[in-house]
PDB file of N, CA and C in Angstrom:
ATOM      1  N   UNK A   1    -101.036 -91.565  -3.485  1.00  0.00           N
ATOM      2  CA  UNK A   1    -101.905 -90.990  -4.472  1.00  0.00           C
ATOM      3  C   UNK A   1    -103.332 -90.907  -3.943  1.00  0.00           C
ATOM      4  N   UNK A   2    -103.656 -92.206  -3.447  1.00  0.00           N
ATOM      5  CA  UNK A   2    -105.206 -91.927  -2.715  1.00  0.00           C
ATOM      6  C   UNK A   2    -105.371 -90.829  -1.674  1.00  0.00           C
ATOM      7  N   UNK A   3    -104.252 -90.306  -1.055  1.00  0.00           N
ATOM      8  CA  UNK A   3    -104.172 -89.134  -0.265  1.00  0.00           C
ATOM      9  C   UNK A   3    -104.566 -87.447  -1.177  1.00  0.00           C
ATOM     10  N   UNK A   4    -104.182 -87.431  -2.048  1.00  0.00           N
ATOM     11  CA  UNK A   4    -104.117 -86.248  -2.801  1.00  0.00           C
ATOM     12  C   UNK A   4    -105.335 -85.651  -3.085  1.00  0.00           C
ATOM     13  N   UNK A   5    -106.615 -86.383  -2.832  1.00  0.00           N
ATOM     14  CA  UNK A   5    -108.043 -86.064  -2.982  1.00  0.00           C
ATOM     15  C   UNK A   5    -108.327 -86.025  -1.869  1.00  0.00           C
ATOM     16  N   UNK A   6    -109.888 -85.012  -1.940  1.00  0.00           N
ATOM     17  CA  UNK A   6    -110.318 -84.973  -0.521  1.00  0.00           C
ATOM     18  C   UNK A   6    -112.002 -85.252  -1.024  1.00  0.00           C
ATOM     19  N   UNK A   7    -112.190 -85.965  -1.922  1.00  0.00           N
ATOM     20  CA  UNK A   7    -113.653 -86.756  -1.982  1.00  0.00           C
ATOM     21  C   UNK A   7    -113.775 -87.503  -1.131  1.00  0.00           C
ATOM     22  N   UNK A   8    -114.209 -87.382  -0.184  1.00  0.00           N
ATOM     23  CA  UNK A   8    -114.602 -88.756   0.645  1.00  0.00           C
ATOM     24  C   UNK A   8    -115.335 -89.745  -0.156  1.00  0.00           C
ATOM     25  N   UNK A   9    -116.100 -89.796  -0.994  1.00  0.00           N
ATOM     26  CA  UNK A   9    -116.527 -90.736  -1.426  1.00  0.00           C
ATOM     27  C   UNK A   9    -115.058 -91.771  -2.300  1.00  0.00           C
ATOM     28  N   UNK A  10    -113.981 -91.445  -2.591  1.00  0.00           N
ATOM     29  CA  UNK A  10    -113.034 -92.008  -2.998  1.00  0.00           C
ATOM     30  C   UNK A  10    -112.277 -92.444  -2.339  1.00  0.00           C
ATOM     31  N   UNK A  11    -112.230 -91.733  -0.868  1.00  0.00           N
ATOM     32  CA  UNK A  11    -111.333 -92.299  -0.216  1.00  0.00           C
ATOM     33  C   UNK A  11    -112.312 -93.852   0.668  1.00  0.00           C
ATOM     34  N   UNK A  12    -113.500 -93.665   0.610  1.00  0.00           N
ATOM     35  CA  UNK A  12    -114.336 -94.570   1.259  1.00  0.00           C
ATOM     36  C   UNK A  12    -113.884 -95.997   0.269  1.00  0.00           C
ATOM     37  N   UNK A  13    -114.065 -95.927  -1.066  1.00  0.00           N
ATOM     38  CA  UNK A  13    -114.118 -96.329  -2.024  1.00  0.00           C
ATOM     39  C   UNK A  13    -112.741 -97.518  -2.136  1.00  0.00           C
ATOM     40  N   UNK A  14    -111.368 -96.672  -2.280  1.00  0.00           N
ATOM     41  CA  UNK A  14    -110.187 -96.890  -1.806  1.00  0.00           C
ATOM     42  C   UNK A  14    -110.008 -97.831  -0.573  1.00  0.00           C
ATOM     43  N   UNK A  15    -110.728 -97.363   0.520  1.00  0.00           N
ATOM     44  CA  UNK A  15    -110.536 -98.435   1.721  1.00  0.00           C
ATOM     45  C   UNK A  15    -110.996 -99.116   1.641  1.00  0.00           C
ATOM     46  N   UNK A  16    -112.834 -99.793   0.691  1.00  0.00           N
ATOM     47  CA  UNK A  16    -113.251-100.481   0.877  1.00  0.00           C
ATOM     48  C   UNK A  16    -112.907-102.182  -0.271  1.00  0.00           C
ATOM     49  N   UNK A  17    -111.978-101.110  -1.136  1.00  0.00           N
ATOM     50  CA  UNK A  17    -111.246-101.776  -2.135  1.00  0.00           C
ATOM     51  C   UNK A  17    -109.898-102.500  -1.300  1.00  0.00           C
ATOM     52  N   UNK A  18    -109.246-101.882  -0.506  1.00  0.00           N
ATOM     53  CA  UNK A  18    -108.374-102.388   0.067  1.00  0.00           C
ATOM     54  C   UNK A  18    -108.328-103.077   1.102  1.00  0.00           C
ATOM     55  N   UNK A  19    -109.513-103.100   1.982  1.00  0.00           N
ATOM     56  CA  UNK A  19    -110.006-104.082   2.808  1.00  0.00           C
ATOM     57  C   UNK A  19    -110.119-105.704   2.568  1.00  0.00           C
ATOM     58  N   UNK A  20    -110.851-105.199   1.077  1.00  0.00           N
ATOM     59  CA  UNK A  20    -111.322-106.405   0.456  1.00  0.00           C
ATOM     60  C   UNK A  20    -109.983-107.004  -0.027  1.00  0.00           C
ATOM     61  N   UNK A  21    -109.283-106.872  -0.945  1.00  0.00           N
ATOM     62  CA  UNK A  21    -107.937-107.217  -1.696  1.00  0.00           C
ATOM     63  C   UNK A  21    -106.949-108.006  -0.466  1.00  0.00           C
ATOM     64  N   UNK A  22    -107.203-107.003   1.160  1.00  0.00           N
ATOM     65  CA  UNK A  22    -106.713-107.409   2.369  1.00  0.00           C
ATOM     66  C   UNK A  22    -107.193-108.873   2.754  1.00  0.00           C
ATOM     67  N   UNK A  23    -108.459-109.251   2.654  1.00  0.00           N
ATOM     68  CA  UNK A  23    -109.075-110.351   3.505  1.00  0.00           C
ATOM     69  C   UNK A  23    -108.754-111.200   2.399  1.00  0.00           C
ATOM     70  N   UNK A  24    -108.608-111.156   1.233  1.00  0.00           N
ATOM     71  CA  UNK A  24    -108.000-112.024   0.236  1.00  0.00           C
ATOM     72  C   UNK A  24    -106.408-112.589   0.564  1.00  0.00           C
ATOM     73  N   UNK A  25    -105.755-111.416   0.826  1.00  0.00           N
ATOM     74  CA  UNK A  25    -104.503-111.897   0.970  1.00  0.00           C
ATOM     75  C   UNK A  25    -103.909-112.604   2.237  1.00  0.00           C
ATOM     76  N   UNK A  26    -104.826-111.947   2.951  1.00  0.00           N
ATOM     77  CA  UNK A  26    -104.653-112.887   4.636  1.00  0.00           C
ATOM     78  C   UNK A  26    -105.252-114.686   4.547  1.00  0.00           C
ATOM     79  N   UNK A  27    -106.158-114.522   3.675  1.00  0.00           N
ATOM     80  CA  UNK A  27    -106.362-115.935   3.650  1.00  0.00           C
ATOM     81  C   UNK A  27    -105.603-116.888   2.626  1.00  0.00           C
ATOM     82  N   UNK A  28    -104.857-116.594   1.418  1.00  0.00           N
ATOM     83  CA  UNK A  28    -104.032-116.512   0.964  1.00  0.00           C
ATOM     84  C   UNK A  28    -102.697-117.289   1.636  1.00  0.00           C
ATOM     85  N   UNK A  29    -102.298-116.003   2.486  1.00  0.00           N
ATOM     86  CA  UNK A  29    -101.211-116.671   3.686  1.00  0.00           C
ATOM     87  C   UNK A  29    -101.310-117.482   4.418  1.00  0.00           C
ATOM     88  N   UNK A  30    -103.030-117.261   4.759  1.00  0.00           N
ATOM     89  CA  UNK A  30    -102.915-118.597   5.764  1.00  0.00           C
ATOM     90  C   UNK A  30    -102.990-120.267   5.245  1.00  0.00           C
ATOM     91  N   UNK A  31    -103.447-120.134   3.829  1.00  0.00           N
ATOM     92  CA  UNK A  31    -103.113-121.449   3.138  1.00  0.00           C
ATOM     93  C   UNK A  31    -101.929-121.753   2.936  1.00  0.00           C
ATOM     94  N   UNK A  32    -101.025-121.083   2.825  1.00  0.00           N
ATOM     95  CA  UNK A  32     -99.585-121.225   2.614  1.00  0.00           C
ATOM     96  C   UNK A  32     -98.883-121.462   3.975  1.00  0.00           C
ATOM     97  N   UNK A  33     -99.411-120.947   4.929  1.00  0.00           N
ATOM     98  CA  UNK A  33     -98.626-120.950   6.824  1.00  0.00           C
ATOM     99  C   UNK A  33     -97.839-122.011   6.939  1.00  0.00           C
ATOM    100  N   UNK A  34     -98.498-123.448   6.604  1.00  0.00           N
ATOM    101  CA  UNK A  34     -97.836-124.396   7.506  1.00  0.00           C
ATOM    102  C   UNK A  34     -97.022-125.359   6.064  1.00  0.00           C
ATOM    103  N   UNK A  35     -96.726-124.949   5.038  1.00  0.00           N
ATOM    104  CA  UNK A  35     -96.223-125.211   3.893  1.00  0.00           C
ATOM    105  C   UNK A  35     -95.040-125.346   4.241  1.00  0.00           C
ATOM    106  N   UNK A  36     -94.505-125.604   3.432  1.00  0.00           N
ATOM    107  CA  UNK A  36     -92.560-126.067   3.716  1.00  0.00           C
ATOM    108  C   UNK A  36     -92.487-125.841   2.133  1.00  0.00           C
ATOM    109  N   UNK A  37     -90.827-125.185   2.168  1.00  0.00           N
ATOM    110  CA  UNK A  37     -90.145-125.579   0.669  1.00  0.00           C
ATOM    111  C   UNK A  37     -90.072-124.114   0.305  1.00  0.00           C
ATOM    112  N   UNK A  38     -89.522-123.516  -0.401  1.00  0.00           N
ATOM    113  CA  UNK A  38     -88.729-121.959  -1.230  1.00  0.00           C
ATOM    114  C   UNK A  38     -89.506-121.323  -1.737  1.00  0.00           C
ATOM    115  N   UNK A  39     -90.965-122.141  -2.449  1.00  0.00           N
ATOM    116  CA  UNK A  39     -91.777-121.700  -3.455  1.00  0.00           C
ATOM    117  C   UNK A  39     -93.228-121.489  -1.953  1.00  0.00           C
ATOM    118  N   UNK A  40     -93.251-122.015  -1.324  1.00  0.00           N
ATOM    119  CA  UNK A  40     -93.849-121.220   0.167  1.00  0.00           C
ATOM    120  C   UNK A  40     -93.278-120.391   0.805  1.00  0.00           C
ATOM    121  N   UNK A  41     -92.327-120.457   0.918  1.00  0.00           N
ATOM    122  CA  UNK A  41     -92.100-119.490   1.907  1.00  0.00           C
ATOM    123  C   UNK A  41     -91.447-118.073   0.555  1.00  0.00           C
ATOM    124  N   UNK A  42     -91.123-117.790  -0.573  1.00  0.00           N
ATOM    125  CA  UNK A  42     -91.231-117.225  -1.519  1.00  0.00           C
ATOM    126  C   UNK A  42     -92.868-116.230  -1.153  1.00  0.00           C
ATOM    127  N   UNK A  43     -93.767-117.359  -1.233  1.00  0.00           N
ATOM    128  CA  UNK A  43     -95.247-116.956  -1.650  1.00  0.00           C
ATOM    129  C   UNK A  43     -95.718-116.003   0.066  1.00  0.00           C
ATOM    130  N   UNK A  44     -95.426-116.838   0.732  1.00  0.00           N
ATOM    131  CA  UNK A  44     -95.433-116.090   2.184  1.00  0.00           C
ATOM    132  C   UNK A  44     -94.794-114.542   2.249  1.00  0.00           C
ATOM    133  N   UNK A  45     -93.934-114.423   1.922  1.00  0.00           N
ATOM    134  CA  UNK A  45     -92.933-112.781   1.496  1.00  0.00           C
ATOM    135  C   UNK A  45     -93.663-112.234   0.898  1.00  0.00           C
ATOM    136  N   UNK A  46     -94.278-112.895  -0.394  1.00  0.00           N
ATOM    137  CA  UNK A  46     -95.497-111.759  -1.624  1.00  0.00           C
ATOM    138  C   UNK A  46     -96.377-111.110  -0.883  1.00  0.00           C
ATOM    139  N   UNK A  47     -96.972-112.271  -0.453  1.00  0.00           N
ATOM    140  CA  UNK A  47     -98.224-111.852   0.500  1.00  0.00           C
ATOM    141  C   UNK A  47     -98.164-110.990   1.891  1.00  0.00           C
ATOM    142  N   UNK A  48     -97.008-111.075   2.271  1.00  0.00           N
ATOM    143  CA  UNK A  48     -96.876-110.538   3.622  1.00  0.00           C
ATOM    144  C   UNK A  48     -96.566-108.525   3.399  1.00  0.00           C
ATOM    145  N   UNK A  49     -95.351-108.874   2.004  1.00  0.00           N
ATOM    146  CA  UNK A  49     -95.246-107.358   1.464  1.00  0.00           C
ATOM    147  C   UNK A  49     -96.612-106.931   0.630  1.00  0.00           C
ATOM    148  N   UNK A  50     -97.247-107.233   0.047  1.00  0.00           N
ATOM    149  CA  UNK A  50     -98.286-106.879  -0.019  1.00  0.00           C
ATOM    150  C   UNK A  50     -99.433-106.230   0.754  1.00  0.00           C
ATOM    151  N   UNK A  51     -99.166-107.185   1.981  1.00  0.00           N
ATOM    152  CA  UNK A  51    -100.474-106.589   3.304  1.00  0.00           C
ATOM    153  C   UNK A  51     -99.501-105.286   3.930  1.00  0.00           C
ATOM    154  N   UNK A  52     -98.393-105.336   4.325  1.00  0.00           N
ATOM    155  CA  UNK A  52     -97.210-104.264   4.699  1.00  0.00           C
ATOM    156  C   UNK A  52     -98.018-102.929   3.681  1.00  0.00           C
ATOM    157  N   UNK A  53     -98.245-102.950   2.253  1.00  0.00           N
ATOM    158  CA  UNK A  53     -98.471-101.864   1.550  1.00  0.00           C
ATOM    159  C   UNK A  53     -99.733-101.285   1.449  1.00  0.00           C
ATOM    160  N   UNK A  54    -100.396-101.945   2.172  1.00  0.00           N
ATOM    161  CA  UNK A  54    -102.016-101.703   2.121  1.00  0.00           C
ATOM    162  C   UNK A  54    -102.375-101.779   3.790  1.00  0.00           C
ATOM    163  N   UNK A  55    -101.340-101.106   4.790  1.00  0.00           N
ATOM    164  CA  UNK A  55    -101.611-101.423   6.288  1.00  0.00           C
ATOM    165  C   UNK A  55    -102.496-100.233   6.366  1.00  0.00           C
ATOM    166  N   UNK A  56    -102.651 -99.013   5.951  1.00  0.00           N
ATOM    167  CA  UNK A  56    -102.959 -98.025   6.335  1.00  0.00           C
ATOM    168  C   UNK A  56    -104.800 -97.774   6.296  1.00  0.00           C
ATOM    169  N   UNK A  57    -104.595 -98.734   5.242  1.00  0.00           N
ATOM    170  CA  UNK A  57    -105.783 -98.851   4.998  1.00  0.00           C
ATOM    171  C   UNK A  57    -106.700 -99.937   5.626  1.00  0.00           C
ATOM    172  N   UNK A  58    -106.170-100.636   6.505  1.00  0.00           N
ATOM    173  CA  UNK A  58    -106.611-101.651   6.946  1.00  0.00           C
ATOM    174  C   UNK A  58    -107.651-101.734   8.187  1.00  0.00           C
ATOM    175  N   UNK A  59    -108.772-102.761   8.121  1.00  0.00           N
ATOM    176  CA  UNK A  59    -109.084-102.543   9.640  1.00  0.00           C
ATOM    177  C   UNK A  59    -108.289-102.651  11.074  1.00  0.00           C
ATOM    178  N   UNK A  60    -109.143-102.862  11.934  1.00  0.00           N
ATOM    179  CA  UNK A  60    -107.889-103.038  13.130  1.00  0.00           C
ATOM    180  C   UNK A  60    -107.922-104.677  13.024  1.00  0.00           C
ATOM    181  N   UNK A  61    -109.064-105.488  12.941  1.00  0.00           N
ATOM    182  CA  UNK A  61    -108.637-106.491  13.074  1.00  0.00           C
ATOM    183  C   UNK A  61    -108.006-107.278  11.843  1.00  0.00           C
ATOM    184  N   UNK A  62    -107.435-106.514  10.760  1.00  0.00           N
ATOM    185  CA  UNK A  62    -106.638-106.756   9.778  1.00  0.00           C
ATOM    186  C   UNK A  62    -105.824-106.298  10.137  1.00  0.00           C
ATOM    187  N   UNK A  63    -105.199-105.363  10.817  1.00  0.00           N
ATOM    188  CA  UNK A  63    -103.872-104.826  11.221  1.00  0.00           C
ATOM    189  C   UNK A  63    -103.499-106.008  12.432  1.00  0.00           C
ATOM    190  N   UNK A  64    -104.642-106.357  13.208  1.00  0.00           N
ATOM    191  CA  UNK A  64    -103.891-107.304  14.651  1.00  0.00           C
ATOM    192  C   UNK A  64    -103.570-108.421  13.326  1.00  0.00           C
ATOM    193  N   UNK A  65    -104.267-109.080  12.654  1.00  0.00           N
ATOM    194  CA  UNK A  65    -103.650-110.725  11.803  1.00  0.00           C
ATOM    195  C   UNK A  65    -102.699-109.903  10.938  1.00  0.00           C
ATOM    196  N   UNK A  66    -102.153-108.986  10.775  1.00  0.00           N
ATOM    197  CA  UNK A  66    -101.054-108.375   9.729  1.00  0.00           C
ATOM    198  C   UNK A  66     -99.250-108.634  11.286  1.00  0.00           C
ATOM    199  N   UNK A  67    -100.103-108.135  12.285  1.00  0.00           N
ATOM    200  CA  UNK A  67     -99.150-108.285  13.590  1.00  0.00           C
ATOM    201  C   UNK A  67     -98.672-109.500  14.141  1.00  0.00           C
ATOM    202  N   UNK A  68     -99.896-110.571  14.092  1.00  0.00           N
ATOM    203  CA  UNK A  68     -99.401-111.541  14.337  1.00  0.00           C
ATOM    204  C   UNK A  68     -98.456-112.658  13.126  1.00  0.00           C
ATOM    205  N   UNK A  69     -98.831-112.404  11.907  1.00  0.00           N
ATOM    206  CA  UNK A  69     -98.513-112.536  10.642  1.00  0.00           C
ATOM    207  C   UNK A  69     -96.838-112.764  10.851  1.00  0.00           C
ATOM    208  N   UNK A  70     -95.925-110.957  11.264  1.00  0.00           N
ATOM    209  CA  UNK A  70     -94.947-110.468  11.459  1.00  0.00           C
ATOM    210  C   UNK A  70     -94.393-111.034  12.537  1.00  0.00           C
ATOM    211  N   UNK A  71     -94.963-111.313  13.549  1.00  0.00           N
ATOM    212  CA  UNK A  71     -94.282-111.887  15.189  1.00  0.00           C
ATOM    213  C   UNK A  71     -94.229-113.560  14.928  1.00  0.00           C
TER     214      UNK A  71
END
């Protein structure tokens, strides 16, 4: 849907919204990383499909911790 416009000011808007929501969720995961038990590693999956849906929008060095995240 954020594709369907060609305001740049929305699409600026959009990335800078999703950047942010991004550095939330990466830190997020990384409180959860070294957790043990169903209800972590549960919470690890949320967060991980979450950053997966918002890659496009991401910086690069949110895309490299989205890579290492996955490996």
């Amino acid at each position: 849907m954020a594709h369907a416009t060609k305001d740049n000011n929305i699409h600026a808007k959009i990335n800078q919204v999703a950047q942010s929501q991004a550095d939330v969720l990466i830190a997020h995961y990384q409180h959860l990383q070294h957790a043990k038990g169903i209800i972590a590693y549960q919470g690890r999956q949320h967060y991980i499909a979450q950053l997966c849906a918002l890659e496009t929008y991401l910086t690069v060095a949110q895309r490299q911790t989205l890579k290492k995240i996955l490996n």
